[in-house]
Protein backbone atom coordinates (compact mmCIF):
# COMPACT_ATOMS: atom_id res chain seq x y z
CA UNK A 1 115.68 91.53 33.34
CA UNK A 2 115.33 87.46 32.72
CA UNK A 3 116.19 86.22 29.83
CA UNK A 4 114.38 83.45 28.31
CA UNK A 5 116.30 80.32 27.75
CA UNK A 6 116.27 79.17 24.38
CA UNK A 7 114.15 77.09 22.58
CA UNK A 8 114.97 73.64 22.32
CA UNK A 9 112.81 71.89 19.54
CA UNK A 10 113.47 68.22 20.88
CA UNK A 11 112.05 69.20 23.95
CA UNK A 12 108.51 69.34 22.15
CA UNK A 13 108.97 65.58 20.69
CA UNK A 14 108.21 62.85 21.78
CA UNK A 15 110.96 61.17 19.83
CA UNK A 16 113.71 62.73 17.08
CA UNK A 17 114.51 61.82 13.67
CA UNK A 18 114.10 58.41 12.05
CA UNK A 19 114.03 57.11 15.60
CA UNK A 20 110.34 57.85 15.17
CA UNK A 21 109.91 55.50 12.76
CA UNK A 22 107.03 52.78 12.89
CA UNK A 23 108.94 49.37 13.82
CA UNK A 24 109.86 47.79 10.57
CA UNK A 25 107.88 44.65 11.30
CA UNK A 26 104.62 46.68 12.62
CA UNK A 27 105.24 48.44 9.58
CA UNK A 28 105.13 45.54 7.07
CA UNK A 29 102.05 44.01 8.54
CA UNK A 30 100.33 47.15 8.45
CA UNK A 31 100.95 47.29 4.76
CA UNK A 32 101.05 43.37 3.97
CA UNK A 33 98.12 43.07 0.95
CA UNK A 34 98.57 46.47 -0.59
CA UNK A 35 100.83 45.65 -3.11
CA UNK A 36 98.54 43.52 -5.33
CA UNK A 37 96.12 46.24 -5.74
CA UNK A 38 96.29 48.86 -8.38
CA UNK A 39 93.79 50.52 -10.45
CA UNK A 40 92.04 48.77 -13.06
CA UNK A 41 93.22 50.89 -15.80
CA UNK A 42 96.24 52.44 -14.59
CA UNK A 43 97.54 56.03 -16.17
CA UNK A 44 101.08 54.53 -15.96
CA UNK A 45 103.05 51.88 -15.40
CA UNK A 46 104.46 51.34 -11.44
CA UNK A 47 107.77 49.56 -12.46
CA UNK A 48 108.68 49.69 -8.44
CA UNK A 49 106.06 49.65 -5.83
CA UNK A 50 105.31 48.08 -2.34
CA UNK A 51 106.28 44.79 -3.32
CA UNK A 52 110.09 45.12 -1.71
CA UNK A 53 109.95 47.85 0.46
CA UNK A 54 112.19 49.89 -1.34
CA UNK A 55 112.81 53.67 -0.95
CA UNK A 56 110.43 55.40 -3.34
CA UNK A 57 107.63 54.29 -6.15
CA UNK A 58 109.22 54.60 -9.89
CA UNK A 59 106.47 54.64 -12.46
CA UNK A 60 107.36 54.84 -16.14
CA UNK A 61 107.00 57.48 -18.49
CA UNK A 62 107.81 58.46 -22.27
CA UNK A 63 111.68 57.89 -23.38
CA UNK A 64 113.21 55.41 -21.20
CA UNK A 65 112.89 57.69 -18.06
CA UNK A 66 110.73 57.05 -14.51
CA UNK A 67 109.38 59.30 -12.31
CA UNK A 68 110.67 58.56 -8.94
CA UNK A 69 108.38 59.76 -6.03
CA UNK A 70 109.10 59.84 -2.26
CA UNK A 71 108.35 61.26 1.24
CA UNK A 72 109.96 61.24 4.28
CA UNK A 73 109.08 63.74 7.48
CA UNK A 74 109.86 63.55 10.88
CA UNK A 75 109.99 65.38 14.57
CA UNK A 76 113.17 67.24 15.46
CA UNK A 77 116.27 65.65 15.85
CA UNK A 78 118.29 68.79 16.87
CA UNK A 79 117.35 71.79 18.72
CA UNK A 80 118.65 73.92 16.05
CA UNK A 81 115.61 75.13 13.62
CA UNK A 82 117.09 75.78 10.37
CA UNK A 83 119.62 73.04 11.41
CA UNK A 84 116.62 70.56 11.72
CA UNK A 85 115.49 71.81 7.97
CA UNK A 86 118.76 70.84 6.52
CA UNK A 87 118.46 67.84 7.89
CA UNK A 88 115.08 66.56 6.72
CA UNK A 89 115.39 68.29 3.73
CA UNK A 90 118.72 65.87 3.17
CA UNK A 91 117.29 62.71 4.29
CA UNK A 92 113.83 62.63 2.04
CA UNK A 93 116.07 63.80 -1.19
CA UNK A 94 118.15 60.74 0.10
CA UNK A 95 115.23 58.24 -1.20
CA UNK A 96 115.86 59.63 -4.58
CA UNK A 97 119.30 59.01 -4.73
CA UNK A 98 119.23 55.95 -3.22
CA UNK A 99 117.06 54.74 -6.68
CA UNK A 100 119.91 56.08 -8.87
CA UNK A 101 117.73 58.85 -9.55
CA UNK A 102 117.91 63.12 -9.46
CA UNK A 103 115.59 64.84 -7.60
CA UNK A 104 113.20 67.61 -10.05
CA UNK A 105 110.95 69.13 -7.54
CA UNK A 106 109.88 68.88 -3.55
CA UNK A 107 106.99 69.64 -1.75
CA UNK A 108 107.33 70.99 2.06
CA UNK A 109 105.18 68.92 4.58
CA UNK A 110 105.01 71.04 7.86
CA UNK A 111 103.18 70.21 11.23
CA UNK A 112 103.77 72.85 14.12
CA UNK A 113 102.23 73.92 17.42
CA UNK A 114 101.38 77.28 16.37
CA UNK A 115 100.27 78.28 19.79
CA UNK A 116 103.54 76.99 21.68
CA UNK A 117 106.10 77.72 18.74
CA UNK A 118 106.81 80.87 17.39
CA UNK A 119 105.98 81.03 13.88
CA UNK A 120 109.56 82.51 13.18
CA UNK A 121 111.43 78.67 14.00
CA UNK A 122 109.05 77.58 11.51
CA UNK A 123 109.96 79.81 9.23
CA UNK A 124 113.35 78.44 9.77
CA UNK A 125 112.69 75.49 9.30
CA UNK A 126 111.45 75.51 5.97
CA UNK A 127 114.30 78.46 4.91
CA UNK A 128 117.08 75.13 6.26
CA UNK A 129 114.93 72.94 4.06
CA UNK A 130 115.01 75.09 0.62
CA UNK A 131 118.72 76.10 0.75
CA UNK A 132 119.79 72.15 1.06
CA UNK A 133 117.27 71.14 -1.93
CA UNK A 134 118.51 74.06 -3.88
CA UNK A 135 121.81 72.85 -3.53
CA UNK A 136 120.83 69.55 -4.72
CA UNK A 137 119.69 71.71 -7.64
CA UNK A 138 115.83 70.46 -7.14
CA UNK A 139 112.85 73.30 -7.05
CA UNK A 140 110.70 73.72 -4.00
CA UNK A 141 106.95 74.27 -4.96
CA UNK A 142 105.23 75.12 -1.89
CA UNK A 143 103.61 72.47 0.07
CA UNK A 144 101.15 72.24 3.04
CA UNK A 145 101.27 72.63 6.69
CA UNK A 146 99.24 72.13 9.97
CA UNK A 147 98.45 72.98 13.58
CA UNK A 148 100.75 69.85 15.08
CA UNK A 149 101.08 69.51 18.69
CA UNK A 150 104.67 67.99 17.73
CA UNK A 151 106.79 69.98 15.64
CA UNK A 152 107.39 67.90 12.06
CA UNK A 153 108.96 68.64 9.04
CA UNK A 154 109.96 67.25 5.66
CA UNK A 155 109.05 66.78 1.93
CA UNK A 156 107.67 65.01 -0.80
CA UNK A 157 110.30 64.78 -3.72
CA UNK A 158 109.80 63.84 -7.17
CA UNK A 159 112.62 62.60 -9.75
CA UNK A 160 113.64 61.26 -12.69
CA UNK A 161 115.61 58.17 -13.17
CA UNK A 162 116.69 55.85 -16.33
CA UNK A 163 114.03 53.06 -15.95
CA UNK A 164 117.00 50.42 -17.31
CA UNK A 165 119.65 51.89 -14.53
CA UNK A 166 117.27 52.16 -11.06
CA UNK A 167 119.02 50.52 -7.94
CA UNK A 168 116.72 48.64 -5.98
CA UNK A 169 116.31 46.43 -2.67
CA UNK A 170 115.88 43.28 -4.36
CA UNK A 171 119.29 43.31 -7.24
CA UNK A 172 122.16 41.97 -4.86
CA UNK A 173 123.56 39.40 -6.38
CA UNK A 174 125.99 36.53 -4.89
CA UNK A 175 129.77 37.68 -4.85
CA UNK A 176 129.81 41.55 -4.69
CA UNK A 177 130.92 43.30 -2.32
CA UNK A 178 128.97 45.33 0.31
CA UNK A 179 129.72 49.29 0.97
CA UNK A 180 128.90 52.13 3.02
CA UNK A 181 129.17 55.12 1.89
CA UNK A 182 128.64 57.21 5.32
CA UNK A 183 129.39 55.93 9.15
CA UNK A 184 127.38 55.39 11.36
CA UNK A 185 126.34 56.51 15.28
CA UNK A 186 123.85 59.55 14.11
CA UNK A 187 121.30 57.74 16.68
CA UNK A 188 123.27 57.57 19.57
CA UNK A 189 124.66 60.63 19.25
CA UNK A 190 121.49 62.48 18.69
CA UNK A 191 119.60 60.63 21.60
CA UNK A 192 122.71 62.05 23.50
CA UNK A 193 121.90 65.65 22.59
CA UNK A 194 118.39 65.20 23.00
CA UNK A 195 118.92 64.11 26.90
CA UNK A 196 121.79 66.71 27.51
CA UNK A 197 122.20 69.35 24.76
CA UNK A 198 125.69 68.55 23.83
CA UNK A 199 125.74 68.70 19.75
CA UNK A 200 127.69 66.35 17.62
CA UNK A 201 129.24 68.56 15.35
CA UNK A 202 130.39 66.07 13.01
CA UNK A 203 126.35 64.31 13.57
CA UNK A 204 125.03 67.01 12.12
CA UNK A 205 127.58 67.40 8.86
CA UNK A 206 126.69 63.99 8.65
CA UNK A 207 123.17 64.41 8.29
CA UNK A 208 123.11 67.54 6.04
CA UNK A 209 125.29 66.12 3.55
CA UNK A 210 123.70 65.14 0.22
CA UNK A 211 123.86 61.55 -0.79
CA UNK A 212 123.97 62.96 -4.20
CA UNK A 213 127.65 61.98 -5.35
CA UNK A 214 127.23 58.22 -3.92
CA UNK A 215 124.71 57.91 -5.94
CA UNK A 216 125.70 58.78 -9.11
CA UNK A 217 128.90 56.67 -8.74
CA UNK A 218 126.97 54.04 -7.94
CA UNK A 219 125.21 54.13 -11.36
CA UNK A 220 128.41 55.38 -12.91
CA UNK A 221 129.59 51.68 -11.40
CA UNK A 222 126.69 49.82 -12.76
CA UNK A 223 125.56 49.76 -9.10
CA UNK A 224 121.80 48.20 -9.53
CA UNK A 225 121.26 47.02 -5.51
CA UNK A 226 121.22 49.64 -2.51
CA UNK A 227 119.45 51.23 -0.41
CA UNK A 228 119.67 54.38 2.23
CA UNK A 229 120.84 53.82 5.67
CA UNK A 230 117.79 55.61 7.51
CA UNK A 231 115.71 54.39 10.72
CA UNK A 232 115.88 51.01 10.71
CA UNK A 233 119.45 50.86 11.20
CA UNK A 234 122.07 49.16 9.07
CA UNK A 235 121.09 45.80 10.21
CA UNK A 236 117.01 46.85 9.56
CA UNK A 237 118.07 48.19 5.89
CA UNK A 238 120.03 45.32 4.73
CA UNK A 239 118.10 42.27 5.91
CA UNK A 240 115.42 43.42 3.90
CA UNK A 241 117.62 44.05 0.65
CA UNK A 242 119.03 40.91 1.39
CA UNK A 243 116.10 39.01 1.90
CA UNK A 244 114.60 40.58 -1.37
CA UNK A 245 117.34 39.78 -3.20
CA UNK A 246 117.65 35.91 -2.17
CA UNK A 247 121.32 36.19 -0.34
CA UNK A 248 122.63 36.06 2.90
CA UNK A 249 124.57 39.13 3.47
CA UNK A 250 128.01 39.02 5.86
CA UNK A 251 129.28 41.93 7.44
CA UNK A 252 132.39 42.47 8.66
CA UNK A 253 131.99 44.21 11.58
CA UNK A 254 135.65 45.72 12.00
CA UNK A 255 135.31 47.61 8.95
CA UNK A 256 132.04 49.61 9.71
CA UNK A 257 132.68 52.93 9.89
CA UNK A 258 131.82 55.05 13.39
CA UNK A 259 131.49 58.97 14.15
CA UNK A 260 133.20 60.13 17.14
CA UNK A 261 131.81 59.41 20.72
CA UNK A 262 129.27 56.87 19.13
CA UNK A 263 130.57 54.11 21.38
CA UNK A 264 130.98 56.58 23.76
CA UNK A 265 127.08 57.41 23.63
CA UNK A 266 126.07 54.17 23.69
CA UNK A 267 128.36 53.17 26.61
CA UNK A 268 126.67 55.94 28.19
CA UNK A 269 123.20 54.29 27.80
CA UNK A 270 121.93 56.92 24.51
CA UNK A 271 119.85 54.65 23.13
CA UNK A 272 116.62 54.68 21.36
CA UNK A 273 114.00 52.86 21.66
CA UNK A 274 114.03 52.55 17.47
CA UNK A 275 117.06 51.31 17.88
CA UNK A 276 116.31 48.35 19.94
CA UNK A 277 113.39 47.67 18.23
CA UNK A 278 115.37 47.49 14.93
CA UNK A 279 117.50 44.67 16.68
CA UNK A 280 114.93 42.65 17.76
CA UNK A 281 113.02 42.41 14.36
CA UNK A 282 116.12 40.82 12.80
CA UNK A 283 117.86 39.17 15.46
CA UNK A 284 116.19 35.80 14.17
CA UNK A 285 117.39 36.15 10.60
CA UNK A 286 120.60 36.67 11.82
CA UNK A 287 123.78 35.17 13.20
CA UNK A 288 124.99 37.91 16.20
CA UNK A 289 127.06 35.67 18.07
CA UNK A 290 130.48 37.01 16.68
CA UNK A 291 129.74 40.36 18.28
CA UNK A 292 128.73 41.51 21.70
CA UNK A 293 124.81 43.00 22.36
CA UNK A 294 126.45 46.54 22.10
CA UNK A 295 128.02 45.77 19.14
CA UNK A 296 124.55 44.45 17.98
CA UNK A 297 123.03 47.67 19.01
CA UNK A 298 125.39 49.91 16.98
CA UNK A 299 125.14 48.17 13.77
CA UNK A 300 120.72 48.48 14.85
CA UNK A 301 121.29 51.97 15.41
CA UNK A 302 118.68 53.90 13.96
CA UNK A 303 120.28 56.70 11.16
CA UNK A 304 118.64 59.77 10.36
CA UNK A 305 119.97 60.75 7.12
CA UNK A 306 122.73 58.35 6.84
CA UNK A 307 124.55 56.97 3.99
CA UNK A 308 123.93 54.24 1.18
CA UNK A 309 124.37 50.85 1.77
CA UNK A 310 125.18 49.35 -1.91
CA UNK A 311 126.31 46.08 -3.36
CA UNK A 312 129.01 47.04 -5.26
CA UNK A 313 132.29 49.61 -4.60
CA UNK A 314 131.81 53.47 -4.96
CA UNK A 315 135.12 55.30 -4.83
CA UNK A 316 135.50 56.90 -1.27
CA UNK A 317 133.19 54.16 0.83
CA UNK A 318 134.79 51.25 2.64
CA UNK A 319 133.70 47.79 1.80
CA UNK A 320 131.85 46.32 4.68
CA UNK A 321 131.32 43.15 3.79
CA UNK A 322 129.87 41.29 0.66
CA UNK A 323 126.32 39.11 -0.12
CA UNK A 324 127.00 35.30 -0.78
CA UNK A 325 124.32 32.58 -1.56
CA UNK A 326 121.62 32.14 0.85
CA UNK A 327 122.68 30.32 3.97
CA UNK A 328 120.72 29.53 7.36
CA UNK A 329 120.90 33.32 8.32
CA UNK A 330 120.19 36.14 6.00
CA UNK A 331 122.66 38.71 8.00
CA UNK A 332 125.64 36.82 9.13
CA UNK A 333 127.71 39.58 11.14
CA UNK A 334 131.79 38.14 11.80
């Protein structure tokens, strides 16, 4: 009797993960002249839009509070199905947090080549995806789903946040101090399994772990400037908070954090195409030449569900760096 081998979902994609990102600077000229429109007699107020790229709209509502709305989807990033749930499910609640905000309710948005997948990974897909936001303590309402010939997954995820306590892109101020709240190396790692099946166990706990308690001790702080670590690597992610905000923003590059085997990976060539493209959209806004190109690419790497990059200190997350007044560069890595 043969035995099938089994099904790995990153076979069926063409990329994995926030790797499949648009390029940030595609990206922003596909959007540039959106954010002065709005409806001539709007329902609500948008207190955060388009205008700074940050990670989710916040529009105001009765009694102080916002609604915080997100999305996030993306192709597999591990061969695991319910694995690959978890982890989507983990990084579009991330958005949420990343505003200061608790996520209320999610939406499932499913593409999947019905003909070529069975309809069971599917199904485990989405079962990965309501067990992680159940444990964030946020309802899952149904959703909708297509005939894909890429498998993709995630959710749309409304919240609630204190309109006078959201943390946005464009708050750092001069003299705090930058942290990160998870390491880095997801990308590498998972371009690794993609090409040879070998699973980062400590990747994927990565991934599937809530932001939830960086977030609240960032408002707990008075935190009021972060963002999420997601596809356009850390370098991607804070050049645009720090060009928001009107700083330059130095990193000390000894003091990033790294998973296990990510230099490894990337010695080993794992690298994404993302990832590079993250590096060369800020390479002129910023001052590499304390660091070597694989350095570079590291602190590029494109995350999938990674951690939140804040200006402030969080108990737990090392201090990377800190934001000073605008200088020649607006990312000065040392």
């Amino acid at each position: 009797m043969t035995i099938a081998p089994p099904i790995r979902l990153t076979q069926y994609a063409h990329g994995g993960g926030c790797a499949c990102k648009i390029p940030p600077g595609e990206l922003e000229a596909v959007v540039a002249g959106l954010t002065a429109r709005g409806p001539a007699d709007p329902a609500a107020e948008l207190v955060i839009g388009l205008d700074d790229g940050d990670d989710a709209a916040v529009v105001r509502i009765a009694g102080g509070q916002g609604l915080v709305l997100t999305t996030d989807f993306f192709t597999p990033v591990v061969d695991d199905a319910y694995t690959f749930g978890r982890i989507a499910a983990a990084n579009a609640l991330s958005d949420v947090y990343a505003m200061g905000g608790t996520p209320v309710v999610a939406v499932n948005l499913l593409g999947w080549p019905r003909d070529v997948l069975p309809a069971e990974l599917a199904a485990e897909v989405l079962r990965g995806g309501l067990e992680v936001a159940h444990e964030a303590g946020c309802h899952v309402g149904g959703g909708h789903s297509i005939d894909d010939p890429e498998p993709k997954y995630g959710m749309a995820v409304t919240g609630v946040v204190d309109v006078d306590r959201i943390i946005t892109n464009s708050g750092a101020a001069a003299g705090t101090p930058l942290s990160l709240t998870k390491p880095l190396g997801v990308g590498v790692l998972n371009s690794r399994m993609k090409a040879t099946g070998e699973v980062s166990e400590e990747a994927v706990a990565s991934m599937t772990a809530l932001n939830r308690e960086a977030g609240q001790a960032a408002v707990a702080a008075g935190i009021r400037a972060g963002t999420d670590v997601t596809g356009f690597g850390l370098l991607g992610h804070l050049y645009k908070m720090a060009r928001a905000s009107g700083v330059t923003a130095v990193v000390d590059a000894a003091a990033v954090p790294y998973l296990t085997g990510a230099r490894e990976a990337l010695a080993a060539g794992f690298v994404s195409g993302g990832t590079r493209r993250n590096l060369d959209w800020v390479r002129p806004h910023t001052d590499l030449s304390a660091v070597s190109e694989d350095e570079a690419l590291l602190l590029a790497d494109a995350q999938t569900s990674g951690g939140l990059l804040l200006s402030g200190e969080v108990p737990g997350a090392p201090v990377i760096g800190e934001f000073v007044p605008r200088g020649e560069h607006v990312v000065v890595i040392r």
